[in-house]
PDB file of N, CA and C in Angstrom:
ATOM      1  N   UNK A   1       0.822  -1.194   0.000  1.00  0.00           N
ATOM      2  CA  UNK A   1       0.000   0.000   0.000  1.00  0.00           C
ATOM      3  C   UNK A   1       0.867   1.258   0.000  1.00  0.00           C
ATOM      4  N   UNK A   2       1.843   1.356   0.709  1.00  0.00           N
ATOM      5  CA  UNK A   2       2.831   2.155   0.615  1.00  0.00           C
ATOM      6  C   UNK A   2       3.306   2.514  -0.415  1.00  0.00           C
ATOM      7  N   UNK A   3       4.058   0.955  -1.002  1.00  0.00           N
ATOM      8  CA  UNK A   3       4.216   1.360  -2.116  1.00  0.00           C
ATOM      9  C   UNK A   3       3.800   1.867  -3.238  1.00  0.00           C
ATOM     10  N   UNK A   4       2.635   1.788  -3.553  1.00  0.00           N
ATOM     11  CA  UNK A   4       1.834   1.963  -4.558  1.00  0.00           C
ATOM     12  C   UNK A   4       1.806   3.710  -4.629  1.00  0.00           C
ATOM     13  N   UNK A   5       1.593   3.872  -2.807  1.00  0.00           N
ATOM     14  CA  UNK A   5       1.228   5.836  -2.867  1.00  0.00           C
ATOM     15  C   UNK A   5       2.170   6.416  -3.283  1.00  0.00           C
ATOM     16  N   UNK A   6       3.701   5.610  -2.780  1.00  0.00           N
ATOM     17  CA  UNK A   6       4.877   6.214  -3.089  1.00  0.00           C
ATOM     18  C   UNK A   6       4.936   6.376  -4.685  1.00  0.00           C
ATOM     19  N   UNK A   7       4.736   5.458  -5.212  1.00  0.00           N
ATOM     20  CA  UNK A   7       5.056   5.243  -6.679  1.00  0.00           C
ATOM     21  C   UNK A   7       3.630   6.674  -7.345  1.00  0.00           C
ATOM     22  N   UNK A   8       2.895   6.664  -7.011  1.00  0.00           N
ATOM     23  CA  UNK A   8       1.874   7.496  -7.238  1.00  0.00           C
ATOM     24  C   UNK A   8       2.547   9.415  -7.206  1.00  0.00           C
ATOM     25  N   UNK A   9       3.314   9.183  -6.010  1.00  0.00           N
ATOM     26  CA  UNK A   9       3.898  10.508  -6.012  1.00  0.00           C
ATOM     27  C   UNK A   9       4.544  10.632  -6.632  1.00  0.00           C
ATOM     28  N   UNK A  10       5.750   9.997  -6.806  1.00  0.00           N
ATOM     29  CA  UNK A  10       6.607  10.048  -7.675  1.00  0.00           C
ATOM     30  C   UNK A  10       6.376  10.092  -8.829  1.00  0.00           C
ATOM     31  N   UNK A  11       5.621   9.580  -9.734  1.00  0.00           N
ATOM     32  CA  UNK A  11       4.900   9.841 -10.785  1.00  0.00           C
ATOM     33  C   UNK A  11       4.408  10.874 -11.293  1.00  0.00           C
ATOM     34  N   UNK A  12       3.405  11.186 -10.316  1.00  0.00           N
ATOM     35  CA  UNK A  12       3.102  13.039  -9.955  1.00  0.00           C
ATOM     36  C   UNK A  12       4.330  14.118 -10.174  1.00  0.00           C
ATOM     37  N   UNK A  13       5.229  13.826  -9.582  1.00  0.00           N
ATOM     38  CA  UNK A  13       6.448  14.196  -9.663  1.00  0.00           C
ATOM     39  C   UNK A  13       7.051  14.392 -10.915  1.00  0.00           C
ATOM     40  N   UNK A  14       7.109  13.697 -11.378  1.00  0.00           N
ATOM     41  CA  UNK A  14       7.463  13.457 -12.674  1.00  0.00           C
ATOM     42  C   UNK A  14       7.087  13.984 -13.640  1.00  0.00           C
ATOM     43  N   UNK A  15       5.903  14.048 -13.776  1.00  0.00           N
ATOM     44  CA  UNK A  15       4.930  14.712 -14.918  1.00  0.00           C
ATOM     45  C   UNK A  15       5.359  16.133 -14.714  1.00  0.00           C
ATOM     46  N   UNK A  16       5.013  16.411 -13.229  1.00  0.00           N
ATOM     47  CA  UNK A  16       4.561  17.923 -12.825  1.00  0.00           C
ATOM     48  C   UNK A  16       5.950  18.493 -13.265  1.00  0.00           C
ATOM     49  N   UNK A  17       7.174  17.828 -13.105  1.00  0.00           N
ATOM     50  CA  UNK A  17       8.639  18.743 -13.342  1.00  0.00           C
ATOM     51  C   UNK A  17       8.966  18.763 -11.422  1.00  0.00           C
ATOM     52  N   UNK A  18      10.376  18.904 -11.470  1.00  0.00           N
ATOM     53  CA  UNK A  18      11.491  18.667  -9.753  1.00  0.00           C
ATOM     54  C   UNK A  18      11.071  20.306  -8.892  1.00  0.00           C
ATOM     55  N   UNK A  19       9.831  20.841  -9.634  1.00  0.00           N
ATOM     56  CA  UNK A  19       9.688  22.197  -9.019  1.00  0.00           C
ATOM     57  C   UNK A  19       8.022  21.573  -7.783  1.00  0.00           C
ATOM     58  N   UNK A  20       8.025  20.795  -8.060  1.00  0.00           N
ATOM     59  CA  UNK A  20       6.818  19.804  -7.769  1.00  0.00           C
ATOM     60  C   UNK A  20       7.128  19.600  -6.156  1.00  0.00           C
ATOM     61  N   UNK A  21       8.289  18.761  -5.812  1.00  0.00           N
ATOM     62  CA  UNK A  21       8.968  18.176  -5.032  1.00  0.00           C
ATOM     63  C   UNK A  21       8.946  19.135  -3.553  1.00  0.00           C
ATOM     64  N   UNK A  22       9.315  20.909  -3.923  1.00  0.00           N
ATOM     65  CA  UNK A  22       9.279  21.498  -2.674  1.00  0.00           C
ATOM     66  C   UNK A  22       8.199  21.359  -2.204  1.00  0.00           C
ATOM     67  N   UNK A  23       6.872  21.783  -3.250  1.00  0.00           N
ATOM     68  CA  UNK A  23       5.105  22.157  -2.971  1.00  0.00           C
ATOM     69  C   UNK A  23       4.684  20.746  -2.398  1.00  0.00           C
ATOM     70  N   UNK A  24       5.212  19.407  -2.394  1.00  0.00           N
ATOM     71  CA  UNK A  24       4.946  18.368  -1.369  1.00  0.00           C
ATOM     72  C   UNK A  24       5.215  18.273  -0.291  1.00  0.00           C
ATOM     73  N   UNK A  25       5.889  18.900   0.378  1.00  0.00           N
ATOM     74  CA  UNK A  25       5.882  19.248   2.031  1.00  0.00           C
ATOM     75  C   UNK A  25       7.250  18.819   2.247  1.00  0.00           C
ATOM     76  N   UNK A  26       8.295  18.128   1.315  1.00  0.00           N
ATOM     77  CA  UNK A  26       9.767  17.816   1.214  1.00  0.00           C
ATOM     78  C   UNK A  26      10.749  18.825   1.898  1.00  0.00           C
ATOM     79  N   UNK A  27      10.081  19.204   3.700  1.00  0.00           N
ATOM     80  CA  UNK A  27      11.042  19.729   4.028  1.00  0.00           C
ATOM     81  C   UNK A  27      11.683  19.162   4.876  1.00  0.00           C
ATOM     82  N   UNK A  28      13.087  19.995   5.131  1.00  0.00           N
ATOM     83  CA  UNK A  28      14.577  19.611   5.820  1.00  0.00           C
ATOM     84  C   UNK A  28      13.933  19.455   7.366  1.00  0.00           C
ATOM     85  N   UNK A  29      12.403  20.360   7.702  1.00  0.00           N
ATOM     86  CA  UNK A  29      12.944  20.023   9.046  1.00  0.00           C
ATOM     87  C   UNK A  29      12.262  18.771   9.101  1.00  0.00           C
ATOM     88  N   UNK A  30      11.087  17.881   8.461  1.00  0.00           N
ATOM     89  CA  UNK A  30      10.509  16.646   8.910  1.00  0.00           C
ATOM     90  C   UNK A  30      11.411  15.086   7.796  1.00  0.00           C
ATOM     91  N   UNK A  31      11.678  15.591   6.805  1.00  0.00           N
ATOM     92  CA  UNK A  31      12.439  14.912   5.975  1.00  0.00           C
ATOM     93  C   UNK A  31      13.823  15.018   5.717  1.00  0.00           C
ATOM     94  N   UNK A  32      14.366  13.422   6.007  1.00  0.00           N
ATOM     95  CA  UNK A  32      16.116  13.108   6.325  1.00  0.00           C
ATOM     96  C   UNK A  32      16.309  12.323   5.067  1.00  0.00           C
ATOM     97  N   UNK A  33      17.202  12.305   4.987  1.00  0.00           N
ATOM     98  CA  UNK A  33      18.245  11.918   3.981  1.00  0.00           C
ATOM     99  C   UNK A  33      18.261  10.182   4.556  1.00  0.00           C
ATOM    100  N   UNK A  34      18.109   9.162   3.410  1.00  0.00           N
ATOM    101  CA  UNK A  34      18.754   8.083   3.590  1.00  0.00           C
ATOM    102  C   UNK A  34      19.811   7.311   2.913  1.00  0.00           C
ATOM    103  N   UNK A  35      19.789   7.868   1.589  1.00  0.00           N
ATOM    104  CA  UNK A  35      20.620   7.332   0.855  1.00  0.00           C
ATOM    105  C   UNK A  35      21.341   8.563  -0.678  1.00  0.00           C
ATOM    106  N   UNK A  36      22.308   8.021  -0.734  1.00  0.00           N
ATOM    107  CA  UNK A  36      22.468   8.522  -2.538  1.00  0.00           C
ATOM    108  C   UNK A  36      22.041   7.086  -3.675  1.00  0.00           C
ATOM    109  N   UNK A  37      21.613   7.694  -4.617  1.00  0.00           N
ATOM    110  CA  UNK A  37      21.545   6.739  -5.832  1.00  0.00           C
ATOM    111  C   UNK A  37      22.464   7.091  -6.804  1.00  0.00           C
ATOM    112  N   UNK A  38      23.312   5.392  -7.116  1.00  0.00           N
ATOM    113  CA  UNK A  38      24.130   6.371  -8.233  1.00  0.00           C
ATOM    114  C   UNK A  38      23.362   6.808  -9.806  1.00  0.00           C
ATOM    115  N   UNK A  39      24.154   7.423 -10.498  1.00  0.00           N
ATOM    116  CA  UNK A  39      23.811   7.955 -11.855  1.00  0.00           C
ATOM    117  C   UNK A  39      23.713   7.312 -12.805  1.00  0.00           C
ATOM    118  N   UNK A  40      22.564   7.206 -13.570  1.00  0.00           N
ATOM    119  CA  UNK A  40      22.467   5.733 -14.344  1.00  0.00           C
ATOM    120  C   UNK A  40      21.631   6.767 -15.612  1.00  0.00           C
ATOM    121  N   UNK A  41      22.406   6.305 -17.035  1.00  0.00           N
ATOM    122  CA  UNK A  41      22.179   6.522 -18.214  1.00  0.00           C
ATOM    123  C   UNK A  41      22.359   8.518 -18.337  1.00  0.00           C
ATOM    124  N   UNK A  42      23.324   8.569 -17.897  1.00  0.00           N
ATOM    125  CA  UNK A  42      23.369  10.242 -17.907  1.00  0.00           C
ATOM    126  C   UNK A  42      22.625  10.986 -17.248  1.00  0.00           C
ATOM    127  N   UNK A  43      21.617  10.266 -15.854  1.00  0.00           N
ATOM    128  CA  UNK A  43      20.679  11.084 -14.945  1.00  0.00           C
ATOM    129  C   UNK A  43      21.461  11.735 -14.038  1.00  0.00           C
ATOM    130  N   UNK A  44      21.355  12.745 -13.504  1.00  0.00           N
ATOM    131  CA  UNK A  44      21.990  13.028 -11.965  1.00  0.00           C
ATOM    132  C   UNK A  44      21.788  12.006 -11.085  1.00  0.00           C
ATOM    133  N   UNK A  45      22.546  12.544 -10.461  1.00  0.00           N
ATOM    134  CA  UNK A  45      22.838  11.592  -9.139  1.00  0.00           C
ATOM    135  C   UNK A  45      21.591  12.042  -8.177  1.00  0.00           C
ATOM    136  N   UNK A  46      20.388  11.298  -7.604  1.00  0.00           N
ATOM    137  CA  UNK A  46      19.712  11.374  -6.862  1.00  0.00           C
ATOM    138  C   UNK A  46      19.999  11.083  -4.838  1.00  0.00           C
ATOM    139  N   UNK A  47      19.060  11.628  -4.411  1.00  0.00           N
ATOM    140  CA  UNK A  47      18.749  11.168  -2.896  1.00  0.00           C
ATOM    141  C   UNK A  47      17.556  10.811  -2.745  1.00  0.00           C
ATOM    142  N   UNK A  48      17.577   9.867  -1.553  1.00  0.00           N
ATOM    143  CA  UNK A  48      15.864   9.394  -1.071  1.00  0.00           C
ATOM    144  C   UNK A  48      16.127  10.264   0.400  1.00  0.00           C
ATOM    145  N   UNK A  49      14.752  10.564   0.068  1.00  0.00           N
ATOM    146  CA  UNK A  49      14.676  11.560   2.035  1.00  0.00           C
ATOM    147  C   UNK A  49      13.139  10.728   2.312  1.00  0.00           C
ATOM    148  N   UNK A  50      13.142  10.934   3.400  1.00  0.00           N
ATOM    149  CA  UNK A  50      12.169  10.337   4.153  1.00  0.00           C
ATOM    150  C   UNK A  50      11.802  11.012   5.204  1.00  0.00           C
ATOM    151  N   UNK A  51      10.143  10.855   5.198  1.00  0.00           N
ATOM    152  CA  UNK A  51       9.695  11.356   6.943  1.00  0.00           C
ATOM    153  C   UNK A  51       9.512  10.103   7.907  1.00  0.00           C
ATOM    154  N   UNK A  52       9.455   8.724   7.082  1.00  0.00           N
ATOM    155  CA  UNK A  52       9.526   7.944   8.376  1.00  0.00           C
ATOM    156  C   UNK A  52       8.023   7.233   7.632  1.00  0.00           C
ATOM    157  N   UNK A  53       7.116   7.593   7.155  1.00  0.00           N
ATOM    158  CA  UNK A  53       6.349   7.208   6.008  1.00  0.00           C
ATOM    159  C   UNK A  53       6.242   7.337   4.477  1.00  0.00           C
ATOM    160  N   UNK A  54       6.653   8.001   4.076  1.00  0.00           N
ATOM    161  CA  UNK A  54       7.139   8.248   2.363  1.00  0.00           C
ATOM    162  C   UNK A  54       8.385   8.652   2.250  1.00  0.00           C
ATOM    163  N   UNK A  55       8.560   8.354   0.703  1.00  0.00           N
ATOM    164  CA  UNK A  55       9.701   8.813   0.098  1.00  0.00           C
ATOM    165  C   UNK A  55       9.741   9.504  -1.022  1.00  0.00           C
ATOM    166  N   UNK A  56      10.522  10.661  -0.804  1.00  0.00           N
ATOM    167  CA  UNK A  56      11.110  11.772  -2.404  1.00  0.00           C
ATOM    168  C   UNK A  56      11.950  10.990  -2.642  1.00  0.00           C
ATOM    169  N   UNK A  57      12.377  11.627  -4.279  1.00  0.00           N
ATOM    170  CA  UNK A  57      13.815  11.731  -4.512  1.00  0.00           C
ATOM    171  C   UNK A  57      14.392  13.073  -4.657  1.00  0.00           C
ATOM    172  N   UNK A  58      15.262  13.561  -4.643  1.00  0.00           N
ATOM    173  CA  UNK A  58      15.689  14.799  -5.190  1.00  0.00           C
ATOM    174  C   UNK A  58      17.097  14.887  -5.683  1.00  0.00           C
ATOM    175  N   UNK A  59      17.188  16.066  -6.262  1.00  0.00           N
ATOM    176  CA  UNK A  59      18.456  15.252  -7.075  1.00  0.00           C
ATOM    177  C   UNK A  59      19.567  16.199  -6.331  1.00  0.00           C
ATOM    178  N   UNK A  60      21.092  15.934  -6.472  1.00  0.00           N
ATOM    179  CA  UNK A  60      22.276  15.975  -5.651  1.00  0.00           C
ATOM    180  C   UNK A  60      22.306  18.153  -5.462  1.00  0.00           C
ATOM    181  N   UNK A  61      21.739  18.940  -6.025  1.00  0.00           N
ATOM    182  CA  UNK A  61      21.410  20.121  -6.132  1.00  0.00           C
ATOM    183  C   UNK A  61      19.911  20.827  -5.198  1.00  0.00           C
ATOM    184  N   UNK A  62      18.893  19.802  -5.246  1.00  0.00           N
ATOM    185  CA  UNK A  62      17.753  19.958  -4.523  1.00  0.00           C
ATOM    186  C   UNK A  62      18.434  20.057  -3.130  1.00  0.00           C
ATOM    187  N   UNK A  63      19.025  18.785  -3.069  1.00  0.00           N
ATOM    188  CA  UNK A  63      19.115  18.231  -2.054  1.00  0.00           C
ATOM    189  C   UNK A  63      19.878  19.001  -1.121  1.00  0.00           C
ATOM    190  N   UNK A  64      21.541  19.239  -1.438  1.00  0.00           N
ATOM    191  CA  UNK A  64      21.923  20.483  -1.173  1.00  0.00           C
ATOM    192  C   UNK A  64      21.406  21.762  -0.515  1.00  0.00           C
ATOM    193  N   UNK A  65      20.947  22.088  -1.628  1.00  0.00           N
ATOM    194  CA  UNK A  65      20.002  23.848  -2.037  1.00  0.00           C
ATOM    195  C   UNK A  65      19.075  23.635  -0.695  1.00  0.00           C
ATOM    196  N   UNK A  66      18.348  22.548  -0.383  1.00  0.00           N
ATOM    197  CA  UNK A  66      16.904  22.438   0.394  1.00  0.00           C
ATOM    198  C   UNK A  66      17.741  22.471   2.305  1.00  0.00           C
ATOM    199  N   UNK A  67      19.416  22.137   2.297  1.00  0.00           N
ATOM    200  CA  UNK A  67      19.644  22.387   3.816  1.00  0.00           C
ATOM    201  C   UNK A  67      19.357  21.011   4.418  1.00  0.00           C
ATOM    202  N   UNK A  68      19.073  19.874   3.721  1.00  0.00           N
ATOM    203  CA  UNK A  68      18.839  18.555   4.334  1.00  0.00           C
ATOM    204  C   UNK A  68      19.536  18.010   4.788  1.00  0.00           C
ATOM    205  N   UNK A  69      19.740  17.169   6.488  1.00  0.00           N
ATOM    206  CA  UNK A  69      20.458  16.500   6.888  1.00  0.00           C
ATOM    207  C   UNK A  69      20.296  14.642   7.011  1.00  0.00           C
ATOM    208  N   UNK A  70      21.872  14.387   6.753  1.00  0.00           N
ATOM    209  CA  UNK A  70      23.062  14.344   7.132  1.00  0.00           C
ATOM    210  C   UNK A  70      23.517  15.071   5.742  1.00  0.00           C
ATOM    211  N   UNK A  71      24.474  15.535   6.130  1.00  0.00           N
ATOM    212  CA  UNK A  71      24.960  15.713   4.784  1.00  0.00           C
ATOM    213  C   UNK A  71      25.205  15.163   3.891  1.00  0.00           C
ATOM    214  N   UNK A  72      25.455  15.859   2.526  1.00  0.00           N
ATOM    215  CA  UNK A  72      25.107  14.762   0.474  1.00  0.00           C
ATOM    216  C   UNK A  72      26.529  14.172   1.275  1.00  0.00           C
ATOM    217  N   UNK A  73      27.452  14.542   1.121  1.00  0.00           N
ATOM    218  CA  UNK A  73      29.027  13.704   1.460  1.00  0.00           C
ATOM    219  C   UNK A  73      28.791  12.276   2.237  1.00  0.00           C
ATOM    220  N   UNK A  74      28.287  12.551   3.732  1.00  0.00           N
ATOM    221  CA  UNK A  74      28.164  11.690   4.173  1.00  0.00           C
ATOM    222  C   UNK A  74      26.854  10.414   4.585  1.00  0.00           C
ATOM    223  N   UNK A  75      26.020  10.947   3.087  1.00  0.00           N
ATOM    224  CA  UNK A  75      24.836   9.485   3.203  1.00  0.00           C
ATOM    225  C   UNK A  75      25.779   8.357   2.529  1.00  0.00           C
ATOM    226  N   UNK A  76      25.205   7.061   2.656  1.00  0.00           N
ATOM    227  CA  UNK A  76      26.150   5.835   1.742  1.00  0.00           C
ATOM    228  C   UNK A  76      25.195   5.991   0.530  1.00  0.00           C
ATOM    229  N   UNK A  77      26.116   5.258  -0.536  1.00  0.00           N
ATOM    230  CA  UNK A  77      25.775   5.510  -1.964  1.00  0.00           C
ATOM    231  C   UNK A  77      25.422   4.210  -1.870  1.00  0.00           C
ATOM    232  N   UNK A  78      24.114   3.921  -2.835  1.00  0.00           N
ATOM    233  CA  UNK A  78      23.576   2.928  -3.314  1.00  0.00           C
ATOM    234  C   UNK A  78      23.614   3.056  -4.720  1.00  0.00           C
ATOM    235  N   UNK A  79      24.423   1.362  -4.803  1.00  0.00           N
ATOM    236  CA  UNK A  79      24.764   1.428  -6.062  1.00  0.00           C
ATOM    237  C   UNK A  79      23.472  -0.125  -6.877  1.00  0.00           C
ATOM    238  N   UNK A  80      23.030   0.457  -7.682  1.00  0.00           N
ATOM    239  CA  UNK A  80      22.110  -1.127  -8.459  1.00  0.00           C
ATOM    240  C   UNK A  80      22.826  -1.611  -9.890  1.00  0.00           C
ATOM    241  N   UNK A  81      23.629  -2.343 -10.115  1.00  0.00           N
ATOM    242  CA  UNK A  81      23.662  -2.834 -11.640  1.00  0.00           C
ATOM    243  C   UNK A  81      23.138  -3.577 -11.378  1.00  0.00           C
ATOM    244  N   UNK A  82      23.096  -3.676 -13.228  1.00  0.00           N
ATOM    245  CA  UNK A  82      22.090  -4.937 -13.612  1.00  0.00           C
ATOM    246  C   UNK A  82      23.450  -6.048 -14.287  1.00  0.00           C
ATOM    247  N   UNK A  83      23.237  -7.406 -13.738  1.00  0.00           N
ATOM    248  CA  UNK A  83      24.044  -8.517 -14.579  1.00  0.00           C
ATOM    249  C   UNK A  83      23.167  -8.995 -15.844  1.00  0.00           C
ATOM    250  N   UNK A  84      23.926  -8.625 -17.063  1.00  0.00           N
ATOM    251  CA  UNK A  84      23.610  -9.084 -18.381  1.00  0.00           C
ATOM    252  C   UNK A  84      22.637 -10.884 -18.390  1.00  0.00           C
ATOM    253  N   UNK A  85      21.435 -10.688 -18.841  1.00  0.00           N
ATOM    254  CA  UNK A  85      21.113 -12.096 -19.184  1.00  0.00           C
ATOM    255  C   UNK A  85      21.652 -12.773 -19.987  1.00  0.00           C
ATOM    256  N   UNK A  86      22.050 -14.004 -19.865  1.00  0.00           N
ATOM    257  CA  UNK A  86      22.739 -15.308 -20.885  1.00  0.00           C
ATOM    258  C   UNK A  86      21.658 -16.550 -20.759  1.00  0.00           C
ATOM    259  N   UNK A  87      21.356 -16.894 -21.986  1.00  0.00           N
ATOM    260  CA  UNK A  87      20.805 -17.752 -22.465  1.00  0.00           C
ATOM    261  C   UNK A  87      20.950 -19.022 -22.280  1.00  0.00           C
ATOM    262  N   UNK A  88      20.364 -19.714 -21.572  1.00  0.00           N
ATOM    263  CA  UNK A  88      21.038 -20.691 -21.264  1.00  0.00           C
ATOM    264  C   UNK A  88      20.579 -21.855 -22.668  1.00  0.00           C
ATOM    265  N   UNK A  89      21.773 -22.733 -22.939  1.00  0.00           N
ATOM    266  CA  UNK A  89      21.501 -23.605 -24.063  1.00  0.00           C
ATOM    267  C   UNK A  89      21.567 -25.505 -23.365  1.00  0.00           C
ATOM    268  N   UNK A  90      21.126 -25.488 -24.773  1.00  0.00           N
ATOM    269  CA  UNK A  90      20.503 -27.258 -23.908  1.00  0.00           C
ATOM    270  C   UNK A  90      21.691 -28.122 -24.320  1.00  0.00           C
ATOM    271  N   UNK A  91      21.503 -28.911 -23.172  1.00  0.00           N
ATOM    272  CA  UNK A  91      23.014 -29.481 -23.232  1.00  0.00           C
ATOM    273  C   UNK A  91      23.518 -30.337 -24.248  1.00  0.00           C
ATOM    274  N   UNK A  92      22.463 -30.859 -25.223  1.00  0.00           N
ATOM    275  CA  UNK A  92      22.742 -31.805 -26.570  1.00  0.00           C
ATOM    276  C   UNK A  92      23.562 -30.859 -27.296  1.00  0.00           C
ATOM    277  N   UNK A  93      23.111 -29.542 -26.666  1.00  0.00           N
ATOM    278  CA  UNK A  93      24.077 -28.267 -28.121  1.00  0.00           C
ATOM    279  C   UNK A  93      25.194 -27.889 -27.300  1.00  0.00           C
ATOM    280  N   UNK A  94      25.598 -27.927 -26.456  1.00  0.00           N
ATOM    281  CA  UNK A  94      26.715 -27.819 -25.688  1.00  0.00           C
ATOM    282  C   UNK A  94      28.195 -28.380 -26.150  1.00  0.00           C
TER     283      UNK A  94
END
């Protein structure tokens, strides 16, 4: 259920443009910093902040600019690759 609202905002988000993000209540004093995301396909580098029930993202400039703690330096970076799929073949063709 969470997820779904989260994904709902974010979406919202999205459409509306990162000017969206302050007018959601994304402030420094109820919303903390949990992570960095790294940069994937030429995006900025994002953060997730949290009040403890939802999540923004904002990106490494919002985030900054907005006075949010802990500081961008010291959240841990979350990193996601993806491992390439391989096909697996049948062993008569092996």
């Amino acid at each position: 259920m969470i997820r779904s609202l989260a994904m709902a905002l974010m979406l919202t988000v999205m459409v509306a443009g990162p000017d969206v993000v302050a007018q959601t209540g994304a402030n420094p004093e109820t919303f903390k910093g949990t992570h960095r995301n790294e940069r994937v396909n030429g995006r900025p580098e994002t953060v997730t902040v949290t009040d403890g029930q939802s999540y923004v993202q904002l990106t490494e400039e919002e985030y900054r600019a907005g006075g949010y703690r802990p500081a961008y330096d010291a959240l841990p970076t979350r990193i996601a690759r993806r491992v390439p799929v391989r096909k697996s073949i049948p062993a008569d063709q092996d």
